[in-house]
PDB file of N, CA and C in Angstrom:
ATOM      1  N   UNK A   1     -31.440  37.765  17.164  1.00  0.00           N
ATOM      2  CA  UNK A   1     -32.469  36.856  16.711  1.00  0.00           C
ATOM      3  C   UNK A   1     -33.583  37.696  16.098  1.00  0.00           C
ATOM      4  N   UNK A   2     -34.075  36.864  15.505  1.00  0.00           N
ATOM      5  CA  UNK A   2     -35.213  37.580  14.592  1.00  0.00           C
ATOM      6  C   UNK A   2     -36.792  37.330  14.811  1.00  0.00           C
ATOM      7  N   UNK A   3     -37.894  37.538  14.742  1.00  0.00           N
ATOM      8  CA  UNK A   3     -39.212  37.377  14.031  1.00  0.00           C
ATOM      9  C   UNK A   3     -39.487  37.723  13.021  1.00  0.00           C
ATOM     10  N   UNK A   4     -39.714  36.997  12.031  1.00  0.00           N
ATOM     11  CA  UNK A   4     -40.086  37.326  10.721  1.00  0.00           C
ATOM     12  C   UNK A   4     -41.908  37.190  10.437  1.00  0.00           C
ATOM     13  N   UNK A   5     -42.338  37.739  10.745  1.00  0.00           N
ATOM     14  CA  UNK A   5     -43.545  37.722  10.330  1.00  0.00           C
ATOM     15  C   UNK A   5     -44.523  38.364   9.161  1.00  0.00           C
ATOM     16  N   UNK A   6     -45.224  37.226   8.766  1.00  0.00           N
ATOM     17  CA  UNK A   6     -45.574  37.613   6.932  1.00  0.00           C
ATOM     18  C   UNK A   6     -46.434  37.372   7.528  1.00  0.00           C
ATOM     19  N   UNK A   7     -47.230  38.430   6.226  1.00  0.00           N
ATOM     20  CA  UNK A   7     -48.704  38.787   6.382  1.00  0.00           C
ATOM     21  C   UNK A   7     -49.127  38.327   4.919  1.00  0.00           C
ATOM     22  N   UNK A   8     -50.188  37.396   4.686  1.00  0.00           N
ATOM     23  CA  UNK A   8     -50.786  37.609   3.233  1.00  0.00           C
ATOM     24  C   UNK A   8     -51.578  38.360   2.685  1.00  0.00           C
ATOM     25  N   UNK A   9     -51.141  39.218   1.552  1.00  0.00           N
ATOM     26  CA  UNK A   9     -52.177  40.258   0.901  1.00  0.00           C
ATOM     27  C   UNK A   9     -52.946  39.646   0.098  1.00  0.00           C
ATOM     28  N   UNK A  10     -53.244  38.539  -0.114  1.00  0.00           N
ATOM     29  CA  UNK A  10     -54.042  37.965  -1.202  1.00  0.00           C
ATOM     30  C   UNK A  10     -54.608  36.849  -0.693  1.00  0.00           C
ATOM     31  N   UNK A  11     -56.272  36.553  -1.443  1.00  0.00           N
ATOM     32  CA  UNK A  11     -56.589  35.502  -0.523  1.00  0.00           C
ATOM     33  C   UNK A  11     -55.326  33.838  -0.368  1.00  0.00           C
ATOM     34  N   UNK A  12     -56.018  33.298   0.853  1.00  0.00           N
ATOM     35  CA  UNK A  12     -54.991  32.521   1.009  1.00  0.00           C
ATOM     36  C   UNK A  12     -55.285  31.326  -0.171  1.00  0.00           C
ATOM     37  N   UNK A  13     -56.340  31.278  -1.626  1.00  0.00           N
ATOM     38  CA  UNK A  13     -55.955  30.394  -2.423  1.00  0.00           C
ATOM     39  C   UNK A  13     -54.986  30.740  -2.805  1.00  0.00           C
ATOM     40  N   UNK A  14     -54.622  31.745  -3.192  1.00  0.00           N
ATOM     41  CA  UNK A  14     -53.558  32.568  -4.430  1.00  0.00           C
ATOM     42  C   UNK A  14     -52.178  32.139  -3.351  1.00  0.00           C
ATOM     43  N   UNK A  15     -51.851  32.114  -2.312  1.00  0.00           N
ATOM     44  CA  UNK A  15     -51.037  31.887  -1.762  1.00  0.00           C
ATOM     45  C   UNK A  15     -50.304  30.094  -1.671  1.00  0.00           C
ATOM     46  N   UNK A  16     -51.966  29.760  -1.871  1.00  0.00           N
ATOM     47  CA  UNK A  16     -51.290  28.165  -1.766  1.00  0.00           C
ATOM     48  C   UNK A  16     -50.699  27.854  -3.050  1.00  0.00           C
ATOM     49  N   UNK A  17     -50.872  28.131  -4.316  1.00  0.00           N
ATOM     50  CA  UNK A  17     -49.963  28.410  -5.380  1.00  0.00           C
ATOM     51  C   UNK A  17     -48.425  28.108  -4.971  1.00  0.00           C
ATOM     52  N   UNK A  18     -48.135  28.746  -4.355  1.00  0.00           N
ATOM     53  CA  UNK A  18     -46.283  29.238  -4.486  1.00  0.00           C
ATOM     54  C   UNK A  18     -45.972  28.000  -3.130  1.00  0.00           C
ATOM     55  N   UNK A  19     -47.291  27.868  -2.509  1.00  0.00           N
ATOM     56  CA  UNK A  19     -46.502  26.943  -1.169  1.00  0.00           C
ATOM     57  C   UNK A  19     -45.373  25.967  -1.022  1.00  0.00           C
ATOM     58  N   UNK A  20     -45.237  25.245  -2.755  1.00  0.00           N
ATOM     59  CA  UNK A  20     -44.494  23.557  -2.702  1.00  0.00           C
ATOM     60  C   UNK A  20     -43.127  24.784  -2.478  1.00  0.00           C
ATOM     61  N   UNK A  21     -42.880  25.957  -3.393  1.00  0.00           N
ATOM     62  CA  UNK A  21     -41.252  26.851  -3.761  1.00  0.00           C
ATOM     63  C   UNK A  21     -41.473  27.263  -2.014  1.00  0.00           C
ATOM     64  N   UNK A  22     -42.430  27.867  -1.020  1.00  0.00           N
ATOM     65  CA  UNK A  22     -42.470  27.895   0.092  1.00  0.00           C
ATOM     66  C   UNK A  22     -41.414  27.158   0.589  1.00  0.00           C
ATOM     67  N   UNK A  23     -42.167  26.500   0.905  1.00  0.00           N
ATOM     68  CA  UNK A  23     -41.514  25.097   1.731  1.00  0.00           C
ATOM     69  C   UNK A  23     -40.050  24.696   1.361  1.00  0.00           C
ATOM     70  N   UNK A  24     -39.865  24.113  -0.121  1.00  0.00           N
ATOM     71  CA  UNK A  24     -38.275  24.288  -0.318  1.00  0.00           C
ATOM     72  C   UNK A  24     -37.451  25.612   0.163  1.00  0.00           C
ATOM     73  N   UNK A  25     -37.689  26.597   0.282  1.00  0.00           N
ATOM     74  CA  UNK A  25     -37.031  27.729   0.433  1.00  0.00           C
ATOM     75  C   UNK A  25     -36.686  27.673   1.995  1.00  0.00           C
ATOM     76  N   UNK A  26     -37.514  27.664   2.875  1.00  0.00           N
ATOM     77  CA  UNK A  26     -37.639  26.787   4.345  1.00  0.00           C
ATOM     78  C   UNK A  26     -36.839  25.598   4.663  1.00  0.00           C
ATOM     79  N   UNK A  27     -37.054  25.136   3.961  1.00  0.00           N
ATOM     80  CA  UNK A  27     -35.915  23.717   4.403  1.00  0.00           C
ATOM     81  C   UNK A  27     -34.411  24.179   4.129  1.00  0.00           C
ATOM     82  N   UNK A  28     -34.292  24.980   2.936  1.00  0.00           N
ATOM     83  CA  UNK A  28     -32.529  25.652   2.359  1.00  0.00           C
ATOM     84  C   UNK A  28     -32.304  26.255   3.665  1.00  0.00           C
ATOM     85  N   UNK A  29     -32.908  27.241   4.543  1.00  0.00           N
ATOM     86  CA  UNK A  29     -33.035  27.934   5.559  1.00  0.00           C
ATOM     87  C   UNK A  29     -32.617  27.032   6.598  1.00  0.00           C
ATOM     88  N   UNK A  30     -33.334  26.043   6.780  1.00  0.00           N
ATOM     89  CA  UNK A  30     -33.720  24.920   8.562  1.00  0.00           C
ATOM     90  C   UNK A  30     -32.124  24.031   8.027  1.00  0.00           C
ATOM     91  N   UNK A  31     -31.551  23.834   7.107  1.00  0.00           N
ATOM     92  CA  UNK A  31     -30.527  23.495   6.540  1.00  0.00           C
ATOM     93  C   UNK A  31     -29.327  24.069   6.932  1.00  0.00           C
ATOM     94  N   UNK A  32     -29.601  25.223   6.594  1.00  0.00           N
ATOM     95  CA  UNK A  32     -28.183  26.146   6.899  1.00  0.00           C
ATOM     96  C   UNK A  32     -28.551  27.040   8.038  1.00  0.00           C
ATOM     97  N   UNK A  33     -29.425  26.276   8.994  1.00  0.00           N
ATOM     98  CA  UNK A  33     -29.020  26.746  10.383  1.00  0.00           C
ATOM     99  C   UNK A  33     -29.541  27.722  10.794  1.00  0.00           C
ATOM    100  N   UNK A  34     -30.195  28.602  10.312  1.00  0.00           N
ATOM    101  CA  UNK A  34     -30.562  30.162   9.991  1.00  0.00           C
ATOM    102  C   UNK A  34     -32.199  30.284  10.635  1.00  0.00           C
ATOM    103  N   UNK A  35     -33.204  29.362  10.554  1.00  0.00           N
ATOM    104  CA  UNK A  35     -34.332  28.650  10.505  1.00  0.00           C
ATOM    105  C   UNK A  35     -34.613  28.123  11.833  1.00  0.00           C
ATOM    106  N   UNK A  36     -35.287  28.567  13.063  1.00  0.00           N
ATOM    107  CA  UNK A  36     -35.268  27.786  14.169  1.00  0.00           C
ATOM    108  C   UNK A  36     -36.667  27.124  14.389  1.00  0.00           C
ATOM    109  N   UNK A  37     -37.717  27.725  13.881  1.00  0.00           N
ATOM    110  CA  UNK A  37     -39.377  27.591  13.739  1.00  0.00           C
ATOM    111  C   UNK A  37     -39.882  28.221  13.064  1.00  0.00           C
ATOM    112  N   UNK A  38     -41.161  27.622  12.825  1.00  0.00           N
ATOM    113  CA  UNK A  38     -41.513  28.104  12.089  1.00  0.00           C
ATOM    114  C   UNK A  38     -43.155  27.824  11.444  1.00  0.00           C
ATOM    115  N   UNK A  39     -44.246  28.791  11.435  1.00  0.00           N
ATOM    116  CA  UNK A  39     -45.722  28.073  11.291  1.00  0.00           C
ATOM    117  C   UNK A  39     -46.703  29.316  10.638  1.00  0.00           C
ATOM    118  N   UNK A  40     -47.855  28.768  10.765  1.00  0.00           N
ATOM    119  CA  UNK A  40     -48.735  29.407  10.370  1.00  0.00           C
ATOM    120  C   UNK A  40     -49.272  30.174  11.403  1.00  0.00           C
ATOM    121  N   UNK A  41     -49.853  31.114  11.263  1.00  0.00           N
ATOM    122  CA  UNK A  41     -50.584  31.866  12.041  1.00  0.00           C
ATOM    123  C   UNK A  41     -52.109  32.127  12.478  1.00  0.00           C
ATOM    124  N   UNK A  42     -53.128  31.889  13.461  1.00  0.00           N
ATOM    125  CA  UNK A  42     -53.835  31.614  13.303  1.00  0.00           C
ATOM    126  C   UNK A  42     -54.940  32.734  13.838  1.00  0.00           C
ATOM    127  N   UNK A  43     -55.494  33.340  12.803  1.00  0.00           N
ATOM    128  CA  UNK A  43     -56.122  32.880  12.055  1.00  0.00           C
ATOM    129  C   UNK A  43     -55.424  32.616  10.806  1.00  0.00           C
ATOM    130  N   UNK A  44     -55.226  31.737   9.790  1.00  0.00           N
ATOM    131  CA  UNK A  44     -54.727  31.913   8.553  1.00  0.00           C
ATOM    132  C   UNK A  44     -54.143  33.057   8.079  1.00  0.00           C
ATOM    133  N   UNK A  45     -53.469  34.381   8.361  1.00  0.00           N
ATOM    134  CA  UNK A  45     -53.585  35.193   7.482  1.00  0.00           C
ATOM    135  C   UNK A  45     -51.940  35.568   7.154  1.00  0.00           C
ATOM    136  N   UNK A  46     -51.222  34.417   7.523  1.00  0.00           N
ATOM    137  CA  UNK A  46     -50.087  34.933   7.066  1.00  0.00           C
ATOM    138  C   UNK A  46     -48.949  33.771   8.027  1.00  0.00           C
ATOM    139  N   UNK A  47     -47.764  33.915   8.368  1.00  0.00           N
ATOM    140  CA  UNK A  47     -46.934  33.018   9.061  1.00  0.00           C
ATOM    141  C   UNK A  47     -45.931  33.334   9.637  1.00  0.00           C
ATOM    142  N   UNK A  48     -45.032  32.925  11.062  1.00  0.00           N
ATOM    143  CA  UNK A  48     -44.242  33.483  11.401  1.00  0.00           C
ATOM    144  C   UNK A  48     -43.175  32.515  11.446  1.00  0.00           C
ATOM    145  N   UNK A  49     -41.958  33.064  11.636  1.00  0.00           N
ATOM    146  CA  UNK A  49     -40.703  32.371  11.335  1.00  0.00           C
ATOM    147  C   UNK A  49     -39.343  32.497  12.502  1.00  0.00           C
ATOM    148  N   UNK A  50     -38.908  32.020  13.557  1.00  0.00           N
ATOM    149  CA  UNK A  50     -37.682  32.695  13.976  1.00  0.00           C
ATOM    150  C   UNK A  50     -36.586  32.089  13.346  1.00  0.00           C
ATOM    151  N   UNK A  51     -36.054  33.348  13.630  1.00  0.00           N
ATOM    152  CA  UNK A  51     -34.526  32.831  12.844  1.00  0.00           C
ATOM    153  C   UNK A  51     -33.124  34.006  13.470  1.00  0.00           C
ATOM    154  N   UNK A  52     -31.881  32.780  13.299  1.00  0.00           N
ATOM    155  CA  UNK A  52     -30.939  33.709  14.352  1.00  0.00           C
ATOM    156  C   UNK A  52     -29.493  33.691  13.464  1.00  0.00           C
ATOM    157  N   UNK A  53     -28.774  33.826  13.934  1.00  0.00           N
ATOM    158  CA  UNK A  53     -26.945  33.897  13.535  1.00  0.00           C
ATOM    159  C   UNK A  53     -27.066  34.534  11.979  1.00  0.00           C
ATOM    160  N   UNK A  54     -27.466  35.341  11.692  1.00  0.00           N
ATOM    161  CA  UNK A  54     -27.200  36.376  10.584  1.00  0.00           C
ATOM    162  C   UNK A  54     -28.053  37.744  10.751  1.00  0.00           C
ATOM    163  N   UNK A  55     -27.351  38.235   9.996  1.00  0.00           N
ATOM    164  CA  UNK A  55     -27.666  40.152  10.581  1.00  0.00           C
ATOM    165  C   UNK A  55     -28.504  40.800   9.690  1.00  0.00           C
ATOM    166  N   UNK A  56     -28.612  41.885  10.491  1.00  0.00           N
ATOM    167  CA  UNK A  56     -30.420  42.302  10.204  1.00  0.00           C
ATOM    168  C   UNK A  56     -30.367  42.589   8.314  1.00  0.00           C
ATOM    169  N   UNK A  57     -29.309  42.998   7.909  1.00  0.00           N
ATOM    170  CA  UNK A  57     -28.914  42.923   6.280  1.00  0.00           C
ATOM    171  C   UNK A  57     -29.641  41.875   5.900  1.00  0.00           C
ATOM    172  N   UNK A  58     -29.124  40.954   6.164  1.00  0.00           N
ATOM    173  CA  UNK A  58     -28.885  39.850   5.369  1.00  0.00           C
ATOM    174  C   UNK A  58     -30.480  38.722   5.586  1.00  0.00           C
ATOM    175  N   UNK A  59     -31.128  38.767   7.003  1.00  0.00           N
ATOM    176  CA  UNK A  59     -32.107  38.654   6.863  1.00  0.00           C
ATOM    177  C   UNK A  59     -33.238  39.522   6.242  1.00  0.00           C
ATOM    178  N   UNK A  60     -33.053  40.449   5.980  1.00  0.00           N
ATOM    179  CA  UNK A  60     -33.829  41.193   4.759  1.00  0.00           C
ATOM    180  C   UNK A  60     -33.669  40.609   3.190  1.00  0.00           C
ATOM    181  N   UNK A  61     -32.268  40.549   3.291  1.00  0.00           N
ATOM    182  CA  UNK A  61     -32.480  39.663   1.495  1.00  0.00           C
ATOM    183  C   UNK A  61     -33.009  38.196   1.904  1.00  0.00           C
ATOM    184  N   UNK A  62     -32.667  37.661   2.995  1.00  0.00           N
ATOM    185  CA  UNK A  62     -33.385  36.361   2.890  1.00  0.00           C
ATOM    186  C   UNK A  62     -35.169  36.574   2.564  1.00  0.00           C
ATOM    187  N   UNK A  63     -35.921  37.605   3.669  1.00  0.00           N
ATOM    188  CA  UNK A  63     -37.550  37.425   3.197  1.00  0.00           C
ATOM    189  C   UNK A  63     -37.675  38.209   2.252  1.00  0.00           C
ATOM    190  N   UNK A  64     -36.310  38.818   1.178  1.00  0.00           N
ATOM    191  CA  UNK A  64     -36.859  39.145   0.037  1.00  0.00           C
ATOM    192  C   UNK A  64     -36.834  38.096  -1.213  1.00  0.00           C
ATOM    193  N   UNK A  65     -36.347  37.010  -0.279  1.00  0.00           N
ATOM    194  CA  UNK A  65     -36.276  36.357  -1.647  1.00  0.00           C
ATOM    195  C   UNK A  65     -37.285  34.736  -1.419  1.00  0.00           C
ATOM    196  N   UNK A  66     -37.752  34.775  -0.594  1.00  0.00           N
ATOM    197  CA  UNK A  66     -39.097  33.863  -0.475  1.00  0.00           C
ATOM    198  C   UNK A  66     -39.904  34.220  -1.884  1.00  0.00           C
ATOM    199  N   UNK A  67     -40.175  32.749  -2.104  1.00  0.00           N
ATOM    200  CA  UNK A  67     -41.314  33.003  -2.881  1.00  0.00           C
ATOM    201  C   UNK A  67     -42.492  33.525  -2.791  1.00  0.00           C
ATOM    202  N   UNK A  68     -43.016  33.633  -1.484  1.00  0.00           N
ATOM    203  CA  UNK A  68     -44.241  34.418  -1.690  1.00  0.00           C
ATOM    204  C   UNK A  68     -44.197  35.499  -1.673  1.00  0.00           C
ATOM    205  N   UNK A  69     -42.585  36.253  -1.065  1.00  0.00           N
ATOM    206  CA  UNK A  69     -42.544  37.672  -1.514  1.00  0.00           C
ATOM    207  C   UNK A  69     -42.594  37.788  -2.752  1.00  0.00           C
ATOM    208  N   UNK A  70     -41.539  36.931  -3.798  1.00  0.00           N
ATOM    209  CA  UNK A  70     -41.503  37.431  -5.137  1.00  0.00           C
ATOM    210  C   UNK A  70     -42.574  37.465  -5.940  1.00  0.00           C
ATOM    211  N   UNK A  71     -43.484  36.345  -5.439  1.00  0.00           N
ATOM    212  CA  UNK A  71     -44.615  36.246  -6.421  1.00  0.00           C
ATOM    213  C   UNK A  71     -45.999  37.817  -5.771  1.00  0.00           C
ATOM    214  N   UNK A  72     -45.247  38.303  -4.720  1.00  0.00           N
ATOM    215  CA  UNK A  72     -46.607  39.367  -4.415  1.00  0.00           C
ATOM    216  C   UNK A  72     -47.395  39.108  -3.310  1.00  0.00           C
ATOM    217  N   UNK A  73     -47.730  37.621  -2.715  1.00  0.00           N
ATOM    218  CA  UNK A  73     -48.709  37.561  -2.167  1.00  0.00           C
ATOM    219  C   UNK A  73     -48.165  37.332  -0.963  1.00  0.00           C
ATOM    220  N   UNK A  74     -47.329  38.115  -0.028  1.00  0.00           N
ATOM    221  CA  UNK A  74     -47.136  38.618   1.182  1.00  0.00           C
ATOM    222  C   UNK A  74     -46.068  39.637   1.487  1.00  0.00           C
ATOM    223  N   UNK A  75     -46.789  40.137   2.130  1.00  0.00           N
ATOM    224  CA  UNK A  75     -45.806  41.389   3.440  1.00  0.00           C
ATOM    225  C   UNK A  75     -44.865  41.236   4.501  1.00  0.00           C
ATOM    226  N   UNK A  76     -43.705  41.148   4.552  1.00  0.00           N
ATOM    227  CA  UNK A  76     -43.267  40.515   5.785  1.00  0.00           C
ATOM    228  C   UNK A  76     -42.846  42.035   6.942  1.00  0.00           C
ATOM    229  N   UNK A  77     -43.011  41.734   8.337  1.00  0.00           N
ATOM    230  CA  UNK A  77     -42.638  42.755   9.013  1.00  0.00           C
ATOM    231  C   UNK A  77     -41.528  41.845   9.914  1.00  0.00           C
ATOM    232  N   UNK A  78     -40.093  42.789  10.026  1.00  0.00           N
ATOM    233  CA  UNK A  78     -39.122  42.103  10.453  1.00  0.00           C
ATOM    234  C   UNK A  78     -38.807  42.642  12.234  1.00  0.00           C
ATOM    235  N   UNK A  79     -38.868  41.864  13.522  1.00  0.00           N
ATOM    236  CA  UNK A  79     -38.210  41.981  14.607  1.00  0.00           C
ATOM    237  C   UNK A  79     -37.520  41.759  15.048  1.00  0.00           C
ATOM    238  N   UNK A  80     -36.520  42.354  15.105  1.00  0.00           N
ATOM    239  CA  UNK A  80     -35.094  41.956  15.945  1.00  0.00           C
ATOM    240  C   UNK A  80     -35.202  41.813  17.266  1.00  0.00           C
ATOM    241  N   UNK A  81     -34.489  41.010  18.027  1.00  0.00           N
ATOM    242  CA  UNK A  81     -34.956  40.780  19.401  1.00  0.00           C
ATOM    243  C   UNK A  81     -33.552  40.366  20.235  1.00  0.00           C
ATOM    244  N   UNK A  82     -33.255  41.026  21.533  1.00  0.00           N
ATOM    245  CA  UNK A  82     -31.922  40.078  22.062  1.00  0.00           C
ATOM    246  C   UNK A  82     -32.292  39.124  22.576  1.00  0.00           C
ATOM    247  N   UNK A  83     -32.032  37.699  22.030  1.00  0.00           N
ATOM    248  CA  UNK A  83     -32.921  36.498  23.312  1.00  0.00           C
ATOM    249  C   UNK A  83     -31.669  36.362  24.216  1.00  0.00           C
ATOM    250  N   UNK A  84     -32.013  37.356  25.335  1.00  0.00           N
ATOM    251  CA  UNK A  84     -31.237  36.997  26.837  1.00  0.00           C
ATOM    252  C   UNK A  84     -31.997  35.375  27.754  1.00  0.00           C
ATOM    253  N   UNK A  85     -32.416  34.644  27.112  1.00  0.00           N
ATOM    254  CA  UNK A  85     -33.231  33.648  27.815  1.00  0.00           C
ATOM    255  C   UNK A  85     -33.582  32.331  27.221  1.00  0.00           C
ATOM    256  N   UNK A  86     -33.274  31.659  26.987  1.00  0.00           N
ATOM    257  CA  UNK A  86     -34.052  30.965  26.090  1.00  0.00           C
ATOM    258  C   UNK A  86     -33.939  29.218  26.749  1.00  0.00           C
ATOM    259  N   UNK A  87     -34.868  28.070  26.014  1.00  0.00           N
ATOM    260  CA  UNK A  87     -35.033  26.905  26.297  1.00  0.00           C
ATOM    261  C   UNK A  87     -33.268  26.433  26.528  1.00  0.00           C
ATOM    262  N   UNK A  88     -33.111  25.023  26.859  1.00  0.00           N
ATOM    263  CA  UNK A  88     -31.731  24.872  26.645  1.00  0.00           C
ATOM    264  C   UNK A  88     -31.779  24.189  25.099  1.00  0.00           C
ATOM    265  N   UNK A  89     -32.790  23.735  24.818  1.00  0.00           N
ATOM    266  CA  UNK A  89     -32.736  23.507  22.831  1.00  0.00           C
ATOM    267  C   UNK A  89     -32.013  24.353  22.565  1.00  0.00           C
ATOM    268  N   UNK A  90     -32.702  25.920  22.933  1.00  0.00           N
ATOM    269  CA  UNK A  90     -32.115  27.297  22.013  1.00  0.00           C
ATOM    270  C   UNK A  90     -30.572  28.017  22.475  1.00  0.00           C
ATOM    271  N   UNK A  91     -30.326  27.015  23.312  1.00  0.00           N
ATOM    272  CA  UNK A  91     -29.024  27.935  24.141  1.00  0.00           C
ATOM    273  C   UNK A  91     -27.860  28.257  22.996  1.00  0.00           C
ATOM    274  N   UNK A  92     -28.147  27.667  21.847  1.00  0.00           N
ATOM    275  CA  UNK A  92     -26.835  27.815  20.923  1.00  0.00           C
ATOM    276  C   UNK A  92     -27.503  29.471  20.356  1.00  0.00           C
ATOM    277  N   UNK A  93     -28.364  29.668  20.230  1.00  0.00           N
ATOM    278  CA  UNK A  93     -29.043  31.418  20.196  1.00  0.00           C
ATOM    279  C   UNK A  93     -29.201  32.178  20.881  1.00  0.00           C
ATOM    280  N   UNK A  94     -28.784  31.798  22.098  1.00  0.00           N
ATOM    281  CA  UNK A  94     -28.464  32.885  23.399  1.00  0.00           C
ATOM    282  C   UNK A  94     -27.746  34.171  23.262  1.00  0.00           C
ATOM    283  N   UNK A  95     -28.014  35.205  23.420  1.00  0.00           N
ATOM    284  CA  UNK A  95     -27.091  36.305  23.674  1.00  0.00           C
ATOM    285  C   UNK A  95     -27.022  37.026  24.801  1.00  0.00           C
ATOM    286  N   UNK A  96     -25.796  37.147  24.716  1.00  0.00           N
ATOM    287  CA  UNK A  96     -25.049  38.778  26.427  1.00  0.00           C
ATOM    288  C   UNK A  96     -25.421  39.882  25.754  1.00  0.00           C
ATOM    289  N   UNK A  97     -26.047  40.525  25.876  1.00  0.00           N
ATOM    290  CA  UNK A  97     -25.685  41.952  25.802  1.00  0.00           C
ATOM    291  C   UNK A  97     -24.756  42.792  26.575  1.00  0.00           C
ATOM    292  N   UNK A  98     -24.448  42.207  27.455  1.00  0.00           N
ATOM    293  CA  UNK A  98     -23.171  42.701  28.180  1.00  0.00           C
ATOM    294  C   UNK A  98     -22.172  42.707  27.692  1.00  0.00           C
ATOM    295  N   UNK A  99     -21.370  41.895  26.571  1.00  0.00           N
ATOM    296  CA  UNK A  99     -20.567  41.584  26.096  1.00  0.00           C
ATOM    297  C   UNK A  99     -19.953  42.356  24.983  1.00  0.00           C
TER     298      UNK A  99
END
């Protein structure tokens, strides 16, 4: 499982720009499963995202291809995480590491 957390380098008008391609890009994501939450961060300065069942590759081309990466106006820093624990919502993202 992942944390994806973006940071905005630009004030957050310049950011609300790209938000409507945001948001579609998010839903393609919460769509194909990939997408478990997802919000703003508070104070404003950027947003975090979890997301699970694809590998650390491949979630790299995913926050490279957000629009607010392409357009410039954020940083994302990526965490991988084993969730040995989780709600029973999340039990379909559970992992053994024993296994």
């Amino acid at each position: 499982m992942f944390v994806m957390e973006l940071t905005y380098t630009v004030p957050v008008e310049a950011v609300e720009e790209h938000m409507d391609a945001h948001l579609a890009w998010l839903d393609g994501y919460y769509a194909a499963g990939v997408f478990l939450a997802s919000g703003r961060k508070v104070p404003r300065d950027g947003g975090v995202i979890l997301a699970g069942g694809v590998s650390r590759a491949e979630i790299e081309r995913i926050a490279a291809e957000d629009p607010f990466t392409v357009a410039g106006v954020c940083a994302y820093t990526v965490t991988e995480f084993i969730a040995t624990k989780t709600s029973a919502d999340l039990s379909t993202v559970r992992e053994n590491p024993l296994v």
